[in-house]
C-alpha atoms as a PDB file:
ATOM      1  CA  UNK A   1      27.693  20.901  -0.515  1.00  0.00           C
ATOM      2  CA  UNK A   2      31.303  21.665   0.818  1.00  0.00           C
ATOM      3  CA  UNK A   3      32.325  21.274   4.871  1.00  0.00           C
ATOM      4  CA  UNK A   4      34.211  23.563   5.611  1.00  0.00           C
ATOM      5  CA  UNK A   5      35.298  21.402   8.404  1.00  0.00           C
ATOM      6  CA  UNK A   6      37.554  20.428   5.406  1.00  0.00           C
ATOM      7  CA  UNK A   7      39.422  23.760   5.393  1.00  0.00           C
ATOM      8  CA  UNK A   8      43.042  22.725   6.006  1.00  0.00           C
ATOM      9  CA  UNK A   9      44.456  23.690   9.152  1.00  0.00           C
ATOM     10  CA  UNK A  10      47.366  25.318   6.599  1.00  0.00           C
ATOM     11  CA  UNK A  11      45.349  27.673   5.233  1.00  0.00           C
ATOM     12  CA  UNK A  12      43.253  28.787   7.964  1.00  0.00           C
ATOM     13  CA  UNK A  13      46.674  29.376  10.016  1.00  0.00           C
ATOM     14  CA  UNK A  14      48.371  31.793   7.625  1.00  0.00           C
ATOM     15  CA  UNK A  15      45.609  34.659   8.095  1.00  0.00           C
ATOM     16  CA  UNK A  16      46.589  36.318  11.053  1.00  0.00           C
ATOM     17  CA  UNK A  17      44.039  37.610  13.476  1.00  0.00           C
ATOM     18  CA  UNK A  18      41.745  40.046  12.092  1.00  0.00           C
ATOM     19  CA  UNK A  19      43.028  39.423   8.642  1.00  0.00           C
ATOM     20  CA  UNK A  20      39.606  38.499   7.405  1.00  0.00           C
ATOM     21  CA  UNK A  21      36.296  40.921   7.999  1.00  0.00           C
ATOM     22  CA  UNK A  22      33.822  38.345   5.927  1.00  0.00           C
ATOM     23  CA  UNK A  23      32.629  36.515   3.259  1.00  0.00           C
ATOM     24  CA  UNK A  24      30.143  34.877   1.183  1.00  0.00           C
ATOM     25  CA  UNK A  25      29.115  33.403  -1.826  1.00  0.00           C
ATOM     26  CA  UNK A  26      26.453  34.573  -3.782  1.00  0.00           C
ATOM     27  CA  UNK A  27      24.292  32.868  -7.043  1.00  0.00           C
ATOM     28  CA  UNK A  28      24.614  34.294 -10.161  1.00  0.00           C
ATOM     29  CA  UNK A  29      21.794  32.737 -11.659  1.00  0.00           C
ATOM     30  CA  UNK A  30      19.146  33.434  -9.267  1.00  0.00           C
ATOM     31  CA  UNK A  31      20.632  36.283  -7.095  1.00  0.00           C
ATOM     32  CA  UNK A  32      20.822  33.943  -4.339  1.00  0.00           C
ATOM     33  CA  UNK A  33      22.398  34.308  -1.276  1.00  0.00           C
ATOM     34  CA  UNK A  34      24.087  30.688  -0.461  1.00  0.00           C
ATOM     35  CA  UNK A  35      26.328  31.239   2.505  1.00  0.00           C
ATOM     36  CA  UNK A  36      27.897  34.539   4.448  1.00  0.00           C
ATOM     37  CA  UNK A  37      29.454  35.524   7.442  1.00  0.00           C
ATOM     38  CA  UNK A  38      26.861  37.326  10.243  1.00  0.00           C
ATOM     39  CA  UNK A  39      29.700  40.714   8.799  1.00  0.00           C
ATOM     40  CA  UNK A  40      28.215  40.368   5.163  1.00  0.00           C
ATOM     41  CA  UNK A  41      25.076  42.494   3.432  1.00  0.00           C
ATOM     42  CA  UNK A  42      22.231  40.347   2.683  1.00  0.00           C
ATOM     43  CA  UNK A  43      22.631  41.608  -1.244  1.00  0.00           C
ATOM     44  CA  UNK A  44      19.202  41.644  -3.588  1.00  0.00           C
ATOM     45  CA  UNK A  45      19.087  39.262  -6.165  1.00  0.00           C
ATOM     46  CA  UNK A  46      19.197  42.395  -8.511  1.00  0.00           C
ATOM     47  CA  UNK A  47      22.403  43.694  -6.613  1.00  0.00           C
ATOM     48  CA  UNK A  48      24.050  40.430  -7.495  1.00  0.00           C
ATOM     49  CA  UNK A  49      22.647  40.476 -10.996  1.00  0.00           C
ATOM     50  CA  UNK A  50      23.776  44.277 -11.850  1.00  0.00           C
ATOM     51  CA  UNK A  51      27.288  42.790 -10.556  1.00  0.00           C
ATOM     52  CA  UNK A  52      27.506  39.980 -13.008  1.00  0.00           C
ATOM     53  CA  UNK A  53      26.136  42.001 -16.067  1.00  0.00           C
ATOM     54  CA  UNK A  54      29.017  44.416 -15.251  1.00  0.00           C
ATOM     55  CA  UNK A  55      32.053  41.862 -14.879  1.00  0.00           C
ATOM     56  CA  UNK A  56      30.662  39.964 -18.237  1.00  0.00           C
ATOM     57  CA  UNK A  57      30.436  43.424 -20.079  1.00  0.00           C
ATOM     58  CA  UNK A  58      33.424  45.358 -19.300  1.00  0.00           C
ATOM     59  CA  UNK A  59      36.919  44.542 -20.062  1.00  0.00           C
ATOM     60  CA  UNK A  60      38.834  45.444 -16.586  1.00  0.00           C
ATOM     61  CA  UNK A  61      41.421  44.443 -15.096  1.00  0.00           C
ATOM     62  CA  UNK A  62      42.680  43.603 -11.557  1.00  0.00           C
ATOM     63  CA  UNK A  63      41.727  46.647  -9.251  1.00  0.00           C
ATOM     64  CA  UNK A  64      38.494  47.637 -11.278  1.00  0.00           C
ATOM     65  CA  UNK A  65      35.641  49.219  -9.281  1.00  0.00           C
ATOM     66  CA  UNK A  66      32.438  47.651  -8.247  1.00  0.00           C
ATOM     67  CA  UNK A  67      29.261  48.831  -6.331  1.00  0.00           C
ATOM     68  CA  UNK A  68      26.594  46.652  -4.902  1.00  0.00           C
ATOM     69  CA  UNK A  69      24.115  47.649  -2.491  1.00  0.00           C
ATOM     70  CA  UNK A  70      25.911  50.758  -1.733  1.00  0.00           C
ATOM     71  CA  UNK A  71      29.402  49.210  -0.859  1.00  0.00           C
ATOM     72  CA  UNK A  72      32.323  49.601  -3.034  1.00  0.00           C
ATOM     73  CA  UNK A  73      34.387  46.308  -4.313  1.00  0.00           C
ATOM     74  CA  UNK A  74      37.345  45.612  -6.166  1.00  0.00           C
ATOM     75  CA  UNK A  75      37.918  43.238  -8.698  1.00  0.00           C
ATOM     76  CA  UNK A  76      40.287  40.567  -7.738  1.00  0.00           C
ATOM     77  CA  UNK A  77      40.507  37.797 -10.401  1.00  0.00           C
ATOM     78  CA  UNK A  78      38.189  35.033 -12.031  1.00  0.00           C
ATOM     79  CA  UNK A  79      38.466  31.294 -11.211  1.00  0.00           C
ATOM     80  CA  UNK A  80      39.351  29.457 -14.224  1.00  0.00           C
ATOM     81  CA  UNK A  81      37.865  26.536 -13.535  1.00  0.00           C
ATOM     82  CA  UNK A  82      35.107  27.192 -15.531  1.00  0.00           C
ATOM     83  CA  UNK A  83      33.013  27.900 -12.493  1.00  0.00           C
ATOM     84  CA  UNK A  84      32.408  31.691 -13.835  1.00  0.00           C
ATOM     85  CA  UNK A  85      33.130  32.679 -10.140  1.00  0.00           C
ATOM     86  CA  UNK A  86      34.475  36.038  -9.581  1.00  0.00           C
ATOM     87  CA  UNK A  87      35.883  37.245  -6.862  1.00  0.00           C
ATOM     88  CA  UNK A  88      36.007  40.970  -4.903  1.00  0.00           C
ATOM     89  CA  UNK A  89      37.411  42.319  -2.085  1.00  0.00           C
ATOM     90  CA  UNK A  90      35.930  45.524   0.121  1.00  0.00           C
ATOM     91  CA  UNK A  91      38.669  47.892   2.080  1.00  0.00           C
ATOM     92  CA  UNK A  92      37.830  47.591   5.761  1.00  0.00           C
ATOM     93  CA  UNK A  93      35.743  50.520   7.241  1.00  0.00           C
ATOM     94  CA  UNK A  94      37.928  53.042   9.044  1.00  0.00           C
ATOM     95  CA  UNK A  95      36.599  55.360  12.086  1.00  0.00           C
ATOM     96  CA  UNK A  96      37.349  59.246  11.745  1.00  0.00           C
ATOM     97  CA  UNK A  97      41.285  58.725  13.232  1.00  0.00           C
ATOM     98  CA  UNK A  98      41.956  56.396  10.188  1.00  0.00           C
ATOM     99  CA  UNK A  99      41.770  53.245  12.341  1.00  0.00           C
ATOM    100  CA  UNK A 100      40.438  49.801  10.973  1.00  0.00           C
ATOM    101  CA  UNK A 101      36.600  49.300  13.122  1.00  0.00           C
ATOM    102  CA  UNK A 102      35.792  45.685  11.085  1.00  0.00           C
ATOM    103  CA  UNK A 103      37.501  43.000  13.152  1.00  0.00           C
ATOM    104  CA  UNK A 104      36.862  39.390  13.699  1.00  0.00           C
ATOM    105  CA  UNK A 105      36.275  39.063  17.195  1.00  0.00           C
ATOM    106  CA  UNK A 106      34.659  35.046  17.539  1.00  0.00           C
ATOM    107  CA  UNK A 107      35.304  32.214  16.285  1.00  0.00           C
ATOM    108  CA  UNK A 108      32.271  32.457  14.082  1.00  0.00           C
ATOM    109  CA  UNK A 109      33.007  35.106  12.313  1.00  0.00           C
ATOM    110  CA  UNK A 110      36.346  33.502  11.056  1.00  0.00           C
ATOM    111  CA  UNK A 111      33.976  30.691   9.633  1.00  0.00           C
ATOM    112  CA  UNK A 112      32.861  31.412   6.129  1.00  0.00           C
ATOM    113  CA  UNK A 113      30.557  28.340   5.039  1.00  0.00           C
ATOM    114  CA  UNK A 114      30.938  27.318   1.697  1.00  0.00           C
ATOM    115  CA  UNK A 115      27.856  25.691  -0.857  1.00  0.00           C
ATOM    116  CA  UNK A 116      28.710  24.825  -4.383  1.00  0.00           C
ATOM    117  CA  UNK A 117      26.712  26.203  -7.341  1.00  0.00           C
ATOM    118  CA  UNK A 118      27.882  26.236 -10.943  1.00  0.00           C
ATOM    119  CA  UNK A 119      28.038  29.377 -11.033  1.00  0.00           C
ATOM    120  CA  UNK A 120      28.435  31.942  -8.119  1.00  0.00           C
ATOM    121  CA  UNK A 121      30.012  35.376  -6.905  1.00  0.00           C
ATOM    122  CA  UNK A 122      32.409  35.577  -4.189  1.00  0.00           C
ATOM    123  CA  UNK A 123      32.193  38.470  -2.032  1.00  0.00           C
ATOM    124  CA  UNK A 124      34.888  39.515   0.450  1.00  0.00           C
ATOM    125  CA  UNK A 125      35.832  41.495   2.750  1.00  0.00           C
ATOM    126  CA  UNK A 126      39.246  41.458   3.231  1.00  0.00           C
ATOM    127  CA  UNK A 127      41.254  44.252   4.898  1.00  0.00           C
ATOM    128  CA  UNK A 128      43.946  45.250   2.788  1.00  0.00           C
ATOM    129  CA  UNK A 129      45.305  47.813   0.448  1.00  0.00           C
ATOM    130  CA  UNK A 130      43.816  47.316  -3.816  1.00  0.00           C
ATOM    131  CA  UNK A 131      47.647  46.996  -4.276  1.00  0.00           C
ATOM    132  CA  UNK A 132      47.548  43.999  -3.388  1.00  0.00           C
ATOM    133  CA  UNK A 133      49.223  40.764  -3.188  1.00  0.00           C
ATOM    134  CA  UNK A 134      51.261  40.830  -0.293  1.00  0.00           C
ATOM    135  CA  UNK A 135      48.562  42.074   2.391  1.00  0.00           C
ATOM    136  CA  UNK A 136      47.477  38.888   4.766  1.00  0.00           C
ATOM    137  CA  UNK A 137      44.202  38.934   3.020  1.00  0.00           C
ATOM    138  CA  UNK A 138      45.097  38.645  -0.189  1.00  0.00           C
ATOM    139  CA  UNK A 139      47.680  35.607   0.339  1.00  0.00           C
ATOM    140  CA  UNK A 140      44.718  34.277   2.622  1.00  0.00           C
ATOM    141  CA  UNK A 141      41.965  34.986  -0.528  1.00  0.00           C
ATOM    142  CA  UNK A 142      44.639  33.770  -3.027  1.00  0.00           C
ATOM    143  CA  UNK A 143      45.247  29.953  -0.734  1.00  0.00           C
ATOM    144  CA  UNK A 144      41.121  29.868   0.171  1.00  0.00           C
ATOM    145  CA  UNK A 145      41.419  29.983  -3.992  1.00  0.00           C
ATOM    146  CA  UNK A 146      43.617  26.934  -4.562  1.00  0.00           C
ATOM    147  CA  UNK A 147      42.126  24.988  -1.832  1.00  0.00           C
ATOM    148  CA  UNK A 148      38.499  25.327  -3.573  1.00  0.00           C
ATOM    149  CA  UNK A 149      40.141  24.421  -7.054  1.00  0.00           C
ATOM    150  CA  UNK A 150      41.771  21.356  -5.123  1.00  0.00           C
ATOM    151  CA  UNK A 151      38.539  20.209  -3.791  1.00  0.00           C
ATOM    152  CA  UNK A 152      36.606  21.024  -7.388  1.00  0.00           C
ATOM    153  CA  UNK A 153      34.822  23.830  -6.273  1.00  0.00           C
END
């Protein structure tokens, strides 16, 4: 099991506030939820499953589509580190003026506690254009990604 005490100070200082709406990691395998922010769905195993059978069967690329549970994802890249962990990001929900409502407001729902598995599916919920790269999520996403490879997630 990781501690995320472990997260370096780096990382977690380059996402400014409200960068980050959520996360979790969730088993391919079995479906199982093993760790989430209090922002994050509690997904059905079969959710999760449906999500996997449609990564391993279509051929997309970055900025493909996803649904599970009723909320829309977007395909942002694959570890490969032989982990088969994929990993998504979800626009940030908007009120009727156009105005970003998800926001971290604690400490604790900055925290995103991560638990190894062989093989699991990264969910986030990073605010941010599909376009990519250089919103504060993204860059946050893309370091959360080399700090897992550097600890052998």
């Amino acid at each position: 099991m990781s501690d995320w005490s472990q997260y370096p100070e780096s990382v977690s200082s380059c996402s400014r506030p409200n960068a980050c709406a959520g996360s979790a990691i969730y088993g391919l395998v079995n479906g199982s939820t093993y760790a989430k922010t209090s922002t994050m769905p509690d997904f059905t195993p079969e959710d999760i499953r449906s999500a996997v059978d449609y990564v391993s069967t279509e051929k997309f690329k970055e900025g493909a589509g996803l649904e599970m549970g009723g909320w829309k994802f977007t395909y942002l890249r694959k570890f490969d580190d032989g982990t088969d962990t994929f990993v998504f990001k979800r626009k940030a929900k908007r009120n009727e003026n156009g105005d970003e409502i998800e926001q971290l407001d604690s400490a604790e729902k900055y925290q995103m506690f991560i638990q190894l598995a062989k093989a699991s599916l990264m969910v986030t919920l990073f605010k941010g254009d599909v376009q990519g790269n250089h919103t504060e999520g993204v860059k946050r996403m893309n370091d959360l990604i080399d700090y897992l490879k550097s600890v052998n997630m």
